[in-house]
N, C-alpha and C. Protein backbone atom coordinates (compact mmCIF):
# COMPACT_ATOMS: atom_id res chain seq x y z
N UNK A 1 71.44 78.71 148.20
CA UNK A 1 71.68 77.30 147.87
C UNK A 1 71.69 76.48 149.14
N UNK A 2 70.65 75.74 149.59
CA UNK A 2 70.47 74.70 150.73
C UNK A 2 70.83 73.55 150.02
N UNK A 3 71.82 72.83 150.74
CA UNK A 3 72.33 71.63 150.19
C UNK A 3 71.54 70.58 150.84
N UNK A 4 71.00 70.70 151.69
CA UNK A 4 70.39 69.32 153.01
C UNK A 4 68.72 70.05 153.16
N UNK A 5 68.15 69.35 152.70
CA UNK A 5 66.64 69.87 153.25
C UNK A 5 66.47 70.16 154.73
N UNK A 6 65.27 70.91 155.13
CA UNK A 6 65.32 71.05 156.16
C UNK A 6 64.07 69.94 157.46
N UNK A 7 63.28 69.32 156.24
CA UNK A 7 62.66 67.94 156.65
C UNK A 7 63.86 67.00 157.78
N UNK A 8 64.78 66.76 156.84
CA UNK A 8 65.65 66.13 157.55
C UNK A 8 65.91 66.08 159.35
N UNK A 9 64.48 65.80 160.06
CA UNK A 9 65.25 66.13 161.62
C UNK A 9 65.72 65.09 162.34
N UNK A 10 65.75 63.75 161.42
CA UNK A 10 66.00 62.90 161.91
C UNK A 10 67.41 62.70 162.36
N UNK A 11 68.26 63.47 161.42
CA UNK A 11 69.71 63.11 161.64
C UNK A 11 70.19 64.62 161.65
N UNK A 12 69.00 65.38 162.75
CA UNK A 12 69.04 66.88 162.84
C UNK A 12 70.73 67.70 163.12
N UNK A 13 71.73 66.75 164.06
CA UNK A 13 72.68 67.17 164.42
C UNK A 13 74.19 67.06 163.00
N UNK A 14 73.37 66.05 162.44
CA UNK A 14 74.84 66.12 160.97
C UNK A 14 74.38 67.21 160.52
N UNK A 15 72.92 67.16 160.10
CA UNK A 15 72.59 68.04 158.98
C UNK A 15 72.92 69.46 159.26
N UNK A 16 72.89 70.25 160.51
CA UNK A 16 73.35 71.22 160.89
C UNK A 16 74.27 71.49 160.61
N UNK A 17 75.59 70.21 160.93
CA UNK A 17 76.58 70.44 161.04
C UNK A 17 77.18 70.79 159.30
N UNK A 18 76.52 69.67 158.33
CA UNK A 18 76.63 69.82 157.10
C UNK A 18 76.12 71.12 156.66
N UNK A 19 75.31 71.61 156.79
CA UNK A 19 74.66 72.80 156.23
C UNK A 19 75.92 74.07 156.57
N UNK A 20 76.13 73.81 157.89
CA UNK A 20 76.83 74.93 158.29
C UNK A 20 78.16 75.18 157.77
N UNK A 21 78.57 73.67 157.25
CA UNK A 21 79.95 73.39 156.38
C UNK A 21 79.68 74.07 154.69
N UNK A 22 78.56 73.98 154.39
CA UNK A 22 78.02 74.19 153.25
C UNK A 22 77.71 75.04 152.98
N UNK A 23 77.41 75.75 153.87
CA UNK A 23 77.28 77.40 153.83
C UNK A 23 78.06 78.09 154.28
N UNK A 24 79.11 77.80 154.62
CA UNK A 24 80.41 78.10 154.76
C UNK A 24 81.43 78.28 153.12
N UNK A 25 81.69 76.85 153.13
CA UNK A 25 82.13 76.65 151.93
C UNK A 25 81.37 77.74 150.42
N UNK A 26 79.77 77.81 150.38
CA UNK A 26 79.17 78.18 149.50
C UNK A 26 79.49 80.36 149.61
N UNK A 27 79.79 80.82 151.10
CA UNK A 27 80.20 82.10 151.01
C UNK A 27 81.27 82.28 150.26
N UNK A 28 82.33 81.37 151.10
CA UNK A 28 83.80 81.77 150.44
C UNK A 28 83.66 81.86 148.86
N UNK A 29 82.99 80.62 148.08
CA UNK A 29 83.40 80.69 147.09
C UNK A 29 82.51 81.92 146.50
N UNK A 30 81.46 82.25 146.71
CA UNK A 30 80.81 83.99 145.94
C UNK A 30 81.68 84.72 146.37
N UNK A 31 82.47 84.63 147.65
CA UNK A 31 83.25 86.06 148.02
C UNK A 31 84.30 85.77 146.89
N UNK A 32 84.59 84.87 146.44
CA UNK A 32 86.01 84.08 145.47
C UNK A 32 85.08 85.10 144.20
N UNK A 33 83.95 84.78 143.89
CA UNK A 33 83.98 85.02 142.59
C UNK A 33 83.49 86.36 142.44
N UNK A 34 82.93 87.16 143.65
CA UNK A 34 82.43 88.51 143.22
C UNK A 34 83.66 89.26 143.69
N UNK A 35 85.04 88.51 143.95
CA UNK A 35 86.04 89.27 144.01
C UNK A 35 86.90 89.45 143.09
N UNK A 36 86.82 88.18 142.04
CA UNK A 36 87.18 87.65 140.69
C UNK A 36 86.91 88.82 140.00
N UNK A 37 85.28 88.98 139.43
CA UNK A 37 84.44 89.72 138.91
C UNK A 37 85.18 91.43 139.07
N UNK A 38 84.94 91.54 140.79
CA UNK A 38 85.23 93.01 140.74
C UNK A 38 86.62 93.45 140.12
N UNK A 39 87.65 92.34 140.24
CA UNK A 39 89.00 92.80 139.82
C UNK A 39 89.04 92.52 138.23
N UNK A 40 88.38 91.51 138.23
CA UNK A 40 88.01 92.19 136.09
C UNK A 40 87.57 93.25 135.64
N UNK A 41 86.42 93.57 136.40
CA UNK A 41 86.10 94.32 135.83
C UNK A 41 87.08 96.10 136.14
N UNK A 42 87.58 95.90 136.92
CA UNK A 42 88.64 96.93 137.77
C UNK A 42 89.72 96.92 136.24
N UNK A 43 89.99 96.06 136.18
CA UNK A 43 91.75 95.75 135.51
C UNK A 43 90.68 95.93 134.02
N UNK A 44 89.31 95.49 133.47
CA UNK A 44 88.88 95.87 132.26
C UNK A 44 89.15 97.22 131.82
N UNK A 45 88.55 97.75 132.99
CA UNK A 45 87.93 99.22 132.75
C UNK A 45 89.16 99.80 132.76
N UNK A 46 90.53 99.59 133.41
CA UNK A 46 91.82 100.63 133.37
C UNK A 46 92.45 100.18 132.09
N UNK A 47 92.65 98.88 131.35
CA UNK A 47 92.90 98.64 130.01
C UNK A 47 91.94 99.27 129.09
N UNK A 48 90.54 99.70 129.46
CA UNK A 48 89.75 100.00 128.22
C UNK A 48 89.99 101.57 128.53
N UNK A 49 90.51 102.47 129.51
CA UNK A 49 90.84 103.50 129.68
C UNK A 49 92.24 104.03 128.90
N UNK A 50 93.29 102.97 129.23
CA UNK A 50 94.38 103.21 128.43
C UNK A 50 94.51 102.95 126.96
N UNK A 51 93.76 102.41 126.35
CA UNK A 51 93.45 102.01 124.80
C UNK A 51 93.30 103.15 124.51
N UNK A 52 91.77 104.27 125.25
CA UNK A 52 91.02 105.14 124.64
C UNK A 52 92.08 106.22 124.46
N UNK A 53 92.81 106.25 125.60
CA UNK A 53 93.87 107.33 126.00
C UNK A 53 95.12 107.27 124.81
């Protein structure tokens, strides 16, 4: 996900700076949600273990 084209060289030094904020911001939140994900599916799978059990 590029938030700022890369045409943009006119205002080459924000856009860096934005991108780099933006791709910053845009890791954390996948690390947020494929950490979300893994602990669902973690905490699914030990509730769908103890049901079977």
């Amino acid at each position: 996900m590029t938030s700022l084209p890369d045409k943009w060289i006119g205002g080459r030094v924000t856009t860096t700076r934005y991108q780099e904020f933006w791709e910053r911001q845009d890791i954390k939140f996948r690390n947020f949600w494929i950490g979300l994900i893994g602990a669902g599916a973690v905490l699914g799978g030990v509730l769908y273990y103890l049901t079977i059990k």
